[in-house]
Protein backbone atom coordinates (compact mmCIF):
# COMPACT_ATOMS: atom_id res chain seq x y z
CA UNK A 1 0.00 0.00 0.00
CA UNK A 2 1.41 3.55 -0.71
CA UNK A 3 2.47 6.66 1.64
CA UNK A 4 0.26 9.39 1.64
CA UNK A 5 2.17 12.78 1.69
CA UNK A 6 1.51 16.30 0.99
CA UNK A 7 0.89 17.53 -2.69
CA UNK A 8 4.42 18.42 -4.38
CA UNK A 9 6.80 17.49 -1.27
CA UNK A 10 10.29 16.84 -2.64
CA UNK A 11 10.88 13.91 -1.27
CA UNK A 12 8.09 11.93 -3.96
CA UNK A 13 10.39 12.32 -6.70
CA UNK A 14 13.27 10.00 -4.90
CA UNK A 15 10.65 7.64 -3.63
CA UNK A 16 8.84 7.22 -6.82
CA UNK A 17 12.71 6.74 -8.27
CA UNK A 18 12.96 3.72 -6.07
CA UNK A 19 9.24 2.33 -6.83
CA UNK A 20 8.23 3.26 -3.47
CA UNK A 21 4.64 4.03 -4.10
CA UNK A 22 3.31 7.11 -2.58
CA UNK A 23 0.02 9.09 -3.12
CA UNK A 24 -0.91 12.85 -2.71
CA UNK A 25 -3.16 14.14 -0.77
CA UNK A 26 -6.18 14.43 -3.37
CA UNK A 27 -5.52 10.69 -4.59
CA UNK A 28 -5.57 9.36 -0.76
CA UNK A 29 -8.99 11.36 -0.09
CA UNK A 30 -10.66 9.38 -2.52
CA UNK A 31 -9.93 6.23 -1.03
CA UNK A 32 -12.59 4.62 1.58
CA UNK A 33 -9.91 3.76 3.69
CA UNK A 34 -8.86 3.94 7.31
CA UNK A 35 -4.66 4.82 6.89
CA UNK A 36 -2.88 4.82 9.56
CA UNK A 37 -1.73 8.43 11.17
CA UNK A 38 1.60 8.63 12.02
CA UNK A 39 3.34 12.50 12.74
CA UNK A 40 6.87 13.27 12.68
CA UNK A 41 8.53 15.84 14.71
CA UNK A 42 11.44 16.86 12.42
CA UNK A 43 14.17 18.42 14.56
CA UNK A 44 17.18 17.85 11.91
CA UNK A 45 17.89 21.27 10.10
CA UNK A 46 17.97 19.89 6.32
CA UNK A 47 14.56 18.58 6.86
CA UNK A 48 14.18 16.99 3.41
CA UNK A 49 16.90 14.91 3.78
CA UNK A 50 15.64 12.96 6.91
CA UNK A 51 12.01 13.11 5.33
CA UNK A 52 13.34 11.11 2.73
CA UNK A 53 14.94 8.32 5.05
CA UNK A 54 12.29 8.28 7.10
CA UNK A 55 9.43 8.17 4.01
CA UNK A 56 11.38 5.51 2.26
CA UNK A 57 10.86 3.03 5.57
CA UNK A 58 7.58 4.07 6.06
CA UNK A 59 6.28 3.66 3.04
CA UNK A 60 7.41 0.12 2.11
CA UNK A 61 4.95 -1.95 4.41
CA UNK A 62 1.66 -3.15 3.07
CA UNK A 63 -0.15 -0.20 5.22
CA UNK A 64 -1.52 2.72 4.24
CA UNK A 65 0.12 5.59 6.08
CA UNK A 66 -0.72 9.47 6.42
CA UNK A 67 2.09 11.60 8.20
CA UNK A 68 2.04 14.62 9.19
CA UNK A 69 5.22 17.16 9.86
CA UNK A 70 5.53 19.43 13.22
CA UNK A 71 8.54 21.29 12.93
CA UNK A 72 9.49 23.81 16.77
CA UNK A 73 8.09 27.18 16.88
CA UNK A 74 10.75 28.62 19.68
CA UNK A 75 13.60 27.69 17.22
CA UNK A 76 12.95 28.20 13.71
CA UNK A 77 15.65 25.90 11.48
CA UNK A 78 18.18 28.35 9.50
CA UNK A 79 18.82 25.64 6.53
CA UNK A 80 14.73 24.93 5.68
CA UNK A 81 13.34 27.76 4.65
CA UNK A 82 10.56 29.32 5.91
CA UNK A 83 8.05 29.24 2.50
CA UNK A 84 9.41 25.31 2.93
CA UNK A 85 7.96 24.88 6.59
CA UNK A 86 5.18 26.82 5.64
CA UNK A 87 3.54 24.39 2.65
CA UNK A 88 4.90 21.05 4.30
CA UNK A 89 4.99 21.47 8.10
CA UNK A 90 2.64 22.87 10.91
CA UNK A 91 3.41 22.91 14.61
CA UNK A 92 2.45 21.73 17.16
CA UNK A 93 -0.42 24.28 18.14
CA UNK A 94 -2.06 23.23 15.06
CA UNK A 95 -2.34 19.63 16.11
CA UNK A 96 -2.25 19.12 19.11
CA UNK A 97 -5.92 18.31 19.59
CA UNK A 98 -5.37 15.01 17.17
CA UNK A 99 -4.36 11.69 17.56
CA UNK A 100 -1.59 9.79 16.06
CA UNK A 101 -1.44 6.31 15.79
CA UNK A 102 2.06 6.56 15.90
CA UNK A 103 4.58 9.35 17.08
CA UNK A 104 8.09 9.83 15.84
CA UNK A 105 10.97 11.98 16.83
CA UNK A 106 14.41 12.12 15.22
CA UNK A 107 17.42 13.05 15.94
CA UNK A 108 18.90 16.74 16.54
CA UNK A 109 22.25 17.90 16.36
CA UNK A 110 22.23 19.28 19.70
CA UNK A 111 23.63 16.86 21.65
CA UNK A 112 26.64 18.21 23.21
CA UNK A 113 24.35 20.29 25.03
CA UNK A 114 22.62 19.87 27.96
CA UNK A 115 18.64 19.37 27.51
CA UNK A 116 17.73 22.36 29.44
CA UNK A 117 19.87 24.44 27.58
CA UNK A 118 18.53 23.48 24.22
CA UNK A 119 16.68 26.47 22.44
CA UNK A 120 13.34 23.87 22.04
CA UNK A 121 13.49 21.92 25.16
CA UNK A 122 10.73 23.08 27.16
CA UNK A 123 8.11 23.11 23.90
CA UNK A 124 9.67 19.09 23.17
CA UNK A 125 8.92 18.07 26.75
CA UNK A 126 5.63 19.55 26.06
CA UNK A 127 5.65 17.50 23.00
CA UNK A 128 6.74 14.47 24.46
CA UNK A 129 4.31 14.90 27.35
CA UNK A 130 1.29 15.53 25.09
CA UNK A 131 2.30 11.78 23.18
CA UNK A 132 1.47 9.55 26.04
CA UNK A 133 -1.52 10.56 25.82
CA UNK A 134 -2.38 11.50 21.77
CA UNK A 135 0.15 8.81 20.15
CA UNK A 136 -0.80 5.21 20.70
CA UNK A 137 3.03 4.39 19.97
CA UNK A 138 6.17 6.30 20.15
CA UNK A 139 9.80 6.24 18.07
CA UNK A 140 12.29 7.84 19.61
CA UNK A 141 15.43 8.18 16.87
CA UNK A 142 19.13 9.10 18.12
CA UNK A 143 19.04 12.55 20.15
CA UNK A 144 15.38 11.90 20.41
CA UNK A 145 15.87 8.99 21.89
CA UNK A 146 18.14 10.59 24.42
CA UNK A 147 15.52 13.11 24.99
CA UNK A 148 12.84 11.00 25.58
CA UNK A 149 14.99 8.95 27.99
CA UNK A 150 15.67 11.42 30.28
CA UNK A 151 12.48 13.08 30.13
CA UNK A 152 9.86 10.12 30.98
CA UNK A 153 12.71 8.68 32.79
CA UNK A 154 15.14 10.81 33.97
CA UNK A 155 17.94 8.84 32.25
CA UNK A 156 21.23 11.22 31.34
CA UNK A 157 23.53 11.20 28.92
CA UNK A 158 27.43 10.96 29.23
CA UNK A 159 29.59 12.44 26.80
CA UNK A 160 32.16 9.87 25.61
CA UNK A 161 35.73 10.41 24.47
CA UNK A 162 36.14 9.88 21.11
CA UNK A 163 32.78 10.06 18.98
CA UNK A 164 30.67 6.67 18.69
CA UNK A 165 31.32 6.88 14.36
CA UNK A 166 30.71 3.86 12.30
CA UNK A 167 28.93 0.75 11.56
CA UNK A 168 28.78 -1.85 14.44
CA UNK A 169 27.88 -5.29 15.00
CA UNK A 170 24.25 -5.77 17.27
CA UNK A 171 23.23 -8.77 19.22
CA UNK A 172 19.44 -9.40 20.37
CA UNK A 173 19.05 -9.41 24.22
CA UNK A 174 15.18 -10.65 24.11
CA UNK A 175 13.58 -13.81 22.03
CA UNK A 176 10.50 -13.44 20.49
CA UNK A 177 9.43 -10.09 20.79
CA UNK A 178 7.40 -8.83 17.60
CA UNK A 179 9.37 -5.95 16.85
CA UNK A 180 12.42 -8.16 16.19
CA UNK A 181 10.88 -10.89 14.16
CA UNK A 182 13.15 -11.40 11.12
CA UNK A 183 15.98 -10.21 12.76
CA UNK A 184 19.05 -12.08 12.54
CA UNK A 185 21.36 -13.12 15.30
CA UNK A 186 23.66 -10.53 14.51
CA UNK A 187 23.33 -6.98 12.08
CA UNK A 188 24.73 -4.08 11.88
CA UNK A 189 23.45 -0.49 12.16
CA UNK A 190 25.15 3.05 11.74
CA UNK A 191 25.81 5.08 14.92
CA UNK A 192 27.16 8.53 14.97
CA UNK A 193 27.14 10.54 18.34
CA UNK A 194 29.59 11.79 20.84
CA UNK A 195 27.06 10.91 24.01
CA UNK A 196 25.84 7.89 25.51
CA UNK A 197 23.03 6.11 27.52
CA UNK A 198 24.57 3.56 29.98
CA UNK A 199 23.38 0.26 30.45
CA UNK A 200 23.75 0.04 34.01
CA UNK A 201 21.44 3.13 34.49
CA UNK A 202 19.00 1.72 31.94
CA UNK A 203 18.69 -1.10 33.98
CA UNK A 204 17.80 0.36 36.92
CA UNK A 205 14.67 1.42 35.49
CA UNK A 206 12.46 -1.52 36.01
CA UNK A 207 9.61 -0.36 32.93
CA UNK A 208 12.66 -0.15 30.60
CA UNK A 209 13.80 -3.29 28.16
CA UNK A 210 17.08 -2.94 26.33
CA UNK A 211 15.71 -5.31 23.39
CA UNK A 212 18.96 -5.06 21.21
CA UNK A 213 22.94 -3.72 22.08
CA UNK A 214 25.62 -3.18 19.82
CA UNK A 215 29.45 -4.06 20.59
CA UNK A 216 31.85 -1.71 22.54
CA UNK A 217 31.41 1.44 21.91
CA UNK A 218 27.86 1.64 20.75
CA UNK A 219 25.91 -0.14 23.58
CA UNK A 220 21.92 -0.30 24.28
CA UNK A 221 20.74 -0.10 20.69
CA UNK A 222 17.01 -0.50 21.33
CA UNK A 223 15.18 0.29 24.87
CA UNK A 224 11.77 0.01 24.72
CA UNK A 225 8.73 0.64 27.51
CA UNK A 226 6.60 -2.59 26.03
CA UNK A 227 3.40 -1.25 28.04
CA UNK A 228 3.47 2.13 26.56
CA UNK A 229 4.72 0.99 23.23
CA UNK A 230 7.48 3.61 23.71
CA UNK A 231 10.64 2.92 21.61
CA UNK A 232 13.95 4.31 21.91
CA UNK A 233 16.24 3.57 19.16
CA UNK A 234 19.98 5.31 19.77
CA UNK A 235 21.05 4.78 16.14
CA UNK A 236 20.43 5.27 12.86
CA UNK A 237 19.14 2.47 10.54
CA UNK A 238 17.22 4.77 8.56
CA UNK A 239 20.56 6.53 6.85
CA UNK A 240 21.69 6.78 3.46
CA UNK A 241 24.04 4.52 2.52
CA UNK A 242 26.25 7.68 1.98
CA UNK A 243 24.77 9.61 4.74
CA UNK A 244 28.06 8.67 7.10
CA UNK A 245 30.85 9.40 4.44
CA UNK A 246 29.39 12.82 3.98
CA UNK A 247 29.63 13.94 7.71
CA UNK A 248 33.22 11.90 7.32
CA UNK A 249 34.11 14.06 4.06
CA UNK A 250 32.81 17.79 5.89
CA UNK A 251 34.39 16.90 9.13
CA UNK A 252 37.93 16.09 6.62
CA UNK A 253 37.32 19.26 5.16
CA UNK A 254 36.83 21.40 8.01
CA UNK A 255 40.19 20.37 9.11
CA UNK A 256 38.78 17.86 12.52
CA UNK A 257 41.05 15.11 11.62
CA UNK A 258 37.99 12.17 12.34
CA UNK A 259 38.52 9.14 12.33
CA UNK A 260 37.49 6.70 9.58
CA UNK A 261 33.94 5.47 10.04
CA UNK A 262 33.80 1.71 11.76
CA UNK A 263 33.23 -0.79 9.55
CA UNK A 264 32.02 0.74 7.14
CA UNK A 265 34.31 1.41 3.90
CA UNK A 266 36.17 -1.43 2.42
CA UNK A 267 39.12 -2.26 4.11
CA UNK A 268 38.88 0.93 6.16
CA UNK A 269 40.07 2.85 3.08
CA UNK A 270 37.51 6.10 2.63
CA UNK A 271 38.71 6.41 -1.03
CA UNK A 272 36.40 3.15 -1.80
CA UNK A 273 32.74 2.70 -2.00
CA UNK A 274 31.01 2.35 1.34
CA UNK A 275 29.34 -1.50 2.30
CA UNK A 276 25.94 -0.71 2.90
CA UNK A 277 25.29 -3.20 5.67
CA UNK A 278 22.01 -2.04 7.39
CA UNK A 279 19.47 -1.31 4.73
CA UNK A 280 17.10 -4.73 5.82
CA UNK A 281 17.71 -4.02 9.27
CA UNK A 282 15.66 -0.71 8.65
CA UNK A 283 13.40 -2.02 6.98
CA UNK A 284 12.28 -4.66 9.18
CA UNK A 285 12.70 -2.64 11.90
CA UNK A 286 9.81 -0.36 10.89
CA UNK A 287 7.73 -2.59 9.12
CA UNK A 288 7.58 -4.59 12.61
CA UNK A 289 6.89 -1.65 14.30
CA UNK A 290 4.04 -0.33 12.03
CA UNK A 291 2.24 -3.43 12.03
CA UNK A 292 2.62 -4.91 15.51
CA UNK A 293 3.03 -2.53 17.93
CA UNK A 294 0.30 0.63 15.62
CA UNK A 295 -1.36 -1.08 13.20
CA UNK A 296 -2.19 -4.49 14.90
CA UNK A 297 -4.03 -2.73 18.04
CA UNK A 298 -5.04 1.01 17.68
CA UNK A 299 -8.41 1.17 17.85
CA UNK A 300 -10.21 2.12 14.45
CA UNK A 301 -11.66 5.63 15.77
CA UNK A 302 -8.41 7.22 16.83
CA UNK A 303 -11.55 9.59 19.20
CA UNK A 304 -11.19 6.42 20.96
CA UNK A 305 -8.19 6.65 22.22
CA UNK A 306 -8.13 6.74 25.89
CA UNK A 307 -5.70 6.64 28.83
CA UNK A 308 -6.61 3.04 29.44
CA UNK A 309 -4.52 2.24 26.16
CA UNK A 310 -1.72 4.62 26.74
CA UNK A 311 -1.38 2.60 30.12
């Protein structure tokens, strides 16, 4: 089934490149059929580029989905234009009085900060507050993750020394939980931070599951709140496959001296084509979490919604 998106947003053109089918708005309306509602708060500053990623998972399940885009009114993004905000996004005034079947927040590049310092905290706690209660199910990407962590339960994060940058191998630490199904034993996802959620402080929180971990340095890959159907995912499945070599290539030409991405070129040798080694892990990964944990048991009315499910 296709992604419904609004009329003329860039993003269709790539999609429809990679037969990804995806329907305006006035196609969608003429359809008697329930899609699901899913809204994206968008806190990266080249918001097409994540739309895409995120569009491209989204839309390859046999679901119907509608999203929505909230971008933050107390910090307008300098690298989206406003007349770009203005025909794709609202805010989140102009919906909070709906409900979502599903609720996703990525990633920021904020994260050497401390929350309360960020320009947008206070209006994405209000956000985040607001979603157990008007998103059946929440997906909590990188910095978002983070956020989300701390905020419902006051986990921190710890800067680390040298910058988590690269491709690592994941292990599953549960069996037989739907949104791993088709998972194998081992994959590998992209990472790319220079802060950290510990394990041992995860763990002390006794509503929290780490589901999946990655090897030294990446750690808890996947924490979830299985009640609440909140998911926090601290990487980045959903990238490009040349999404890491062009932070590599800007940090090179800035003069930062990084290091070579993990696992990730050939040999370790940047001047070669990048192994893409992640692109089924996304895809399961939000397939599974579309159909089991939004699709499988929203109620049909989303008016329905009450705080008995969001318990």
């Amino acid at each position: 089934m296709p992604i419904k998106i609004p009329n003329n947003l860039p993003a269709t053109h790539v999609l429809e490149g990679e037969n990804i089918f995806v329907m305006d708005a006035d196609r969608a309306y003429s359809q008697d059929i329930r899609p699901l509602k899913i809204l994206i708060l968008n806190l990266m500053p080249i918001k097409s580029v994540t739309e895409t990623q995120l569009l491209r998972l989204l839309g390859n399940t046999p679901l119907q989905v509608e999203v929505d885009f909230i971008y933050t009114e107390s910090y307008v993004p300098s690298h989206t234009s406003q007349d770009y905000l203005t025909e794709f996004y609202g805010t989140f005034a102009e919906v909070r009085h709906k409900k979502y079947d599903g609720f996703i927040i990525t990633g920021a590049p904020v994260e050497n900060m401390e929350f309360e310092e960020v320009a947008y905290w206070d209006e994405v706690a209000e956000i985040m507050e607001w979603s157990k209660t008007h998103a059946y199910s929440t997906f909590h990407i990188c910095w978002g993750a983070q956020a989300g962590l701390y905020y419902h339960y006051g986990i921190k994060k710890h800067q680390v020394g040298e910058k988590i940058f690269g491709v690592y191998k994941h292990h599953l630490c549960v069996e037989n939980e739907r949104l791993l199904r088709g998972f194998d034993d081992e994959f590998f996802v992209p990472h790319s931070r220079h802060t950290e959620n510990r394990k041992a402080e995860i763990e002390k929180v006794p509503e929290l599951t780490i589901m999946a971990e990655a090897e030294t340095p990446a750690g808890p890959y996947i924490i979830a709140n299985l009640k609440r159907r909140q998911f926090f995912i601290t990487g980045h499945a959903e990238y490009d496959p040349l999404t890491l070599k062009a932070e590599y290539d800007r940090d090179v030409k800035a003069g930062m001296n990084p290091n070579v991405p993990s696992n990730y070129y050939p040999d370790d040798d940047p001047t070669q084509p990048p192994i893409v080694r992640w692109r089924s892990v996304a895809h399961l990964l939000f397939a599974n979490w579309l159909n089991y944990y939004v699709y499988q048991e929203t109620p049909y009315e989303l008016d329905e919604l009450n705080k008995d499910d969001m318990d």
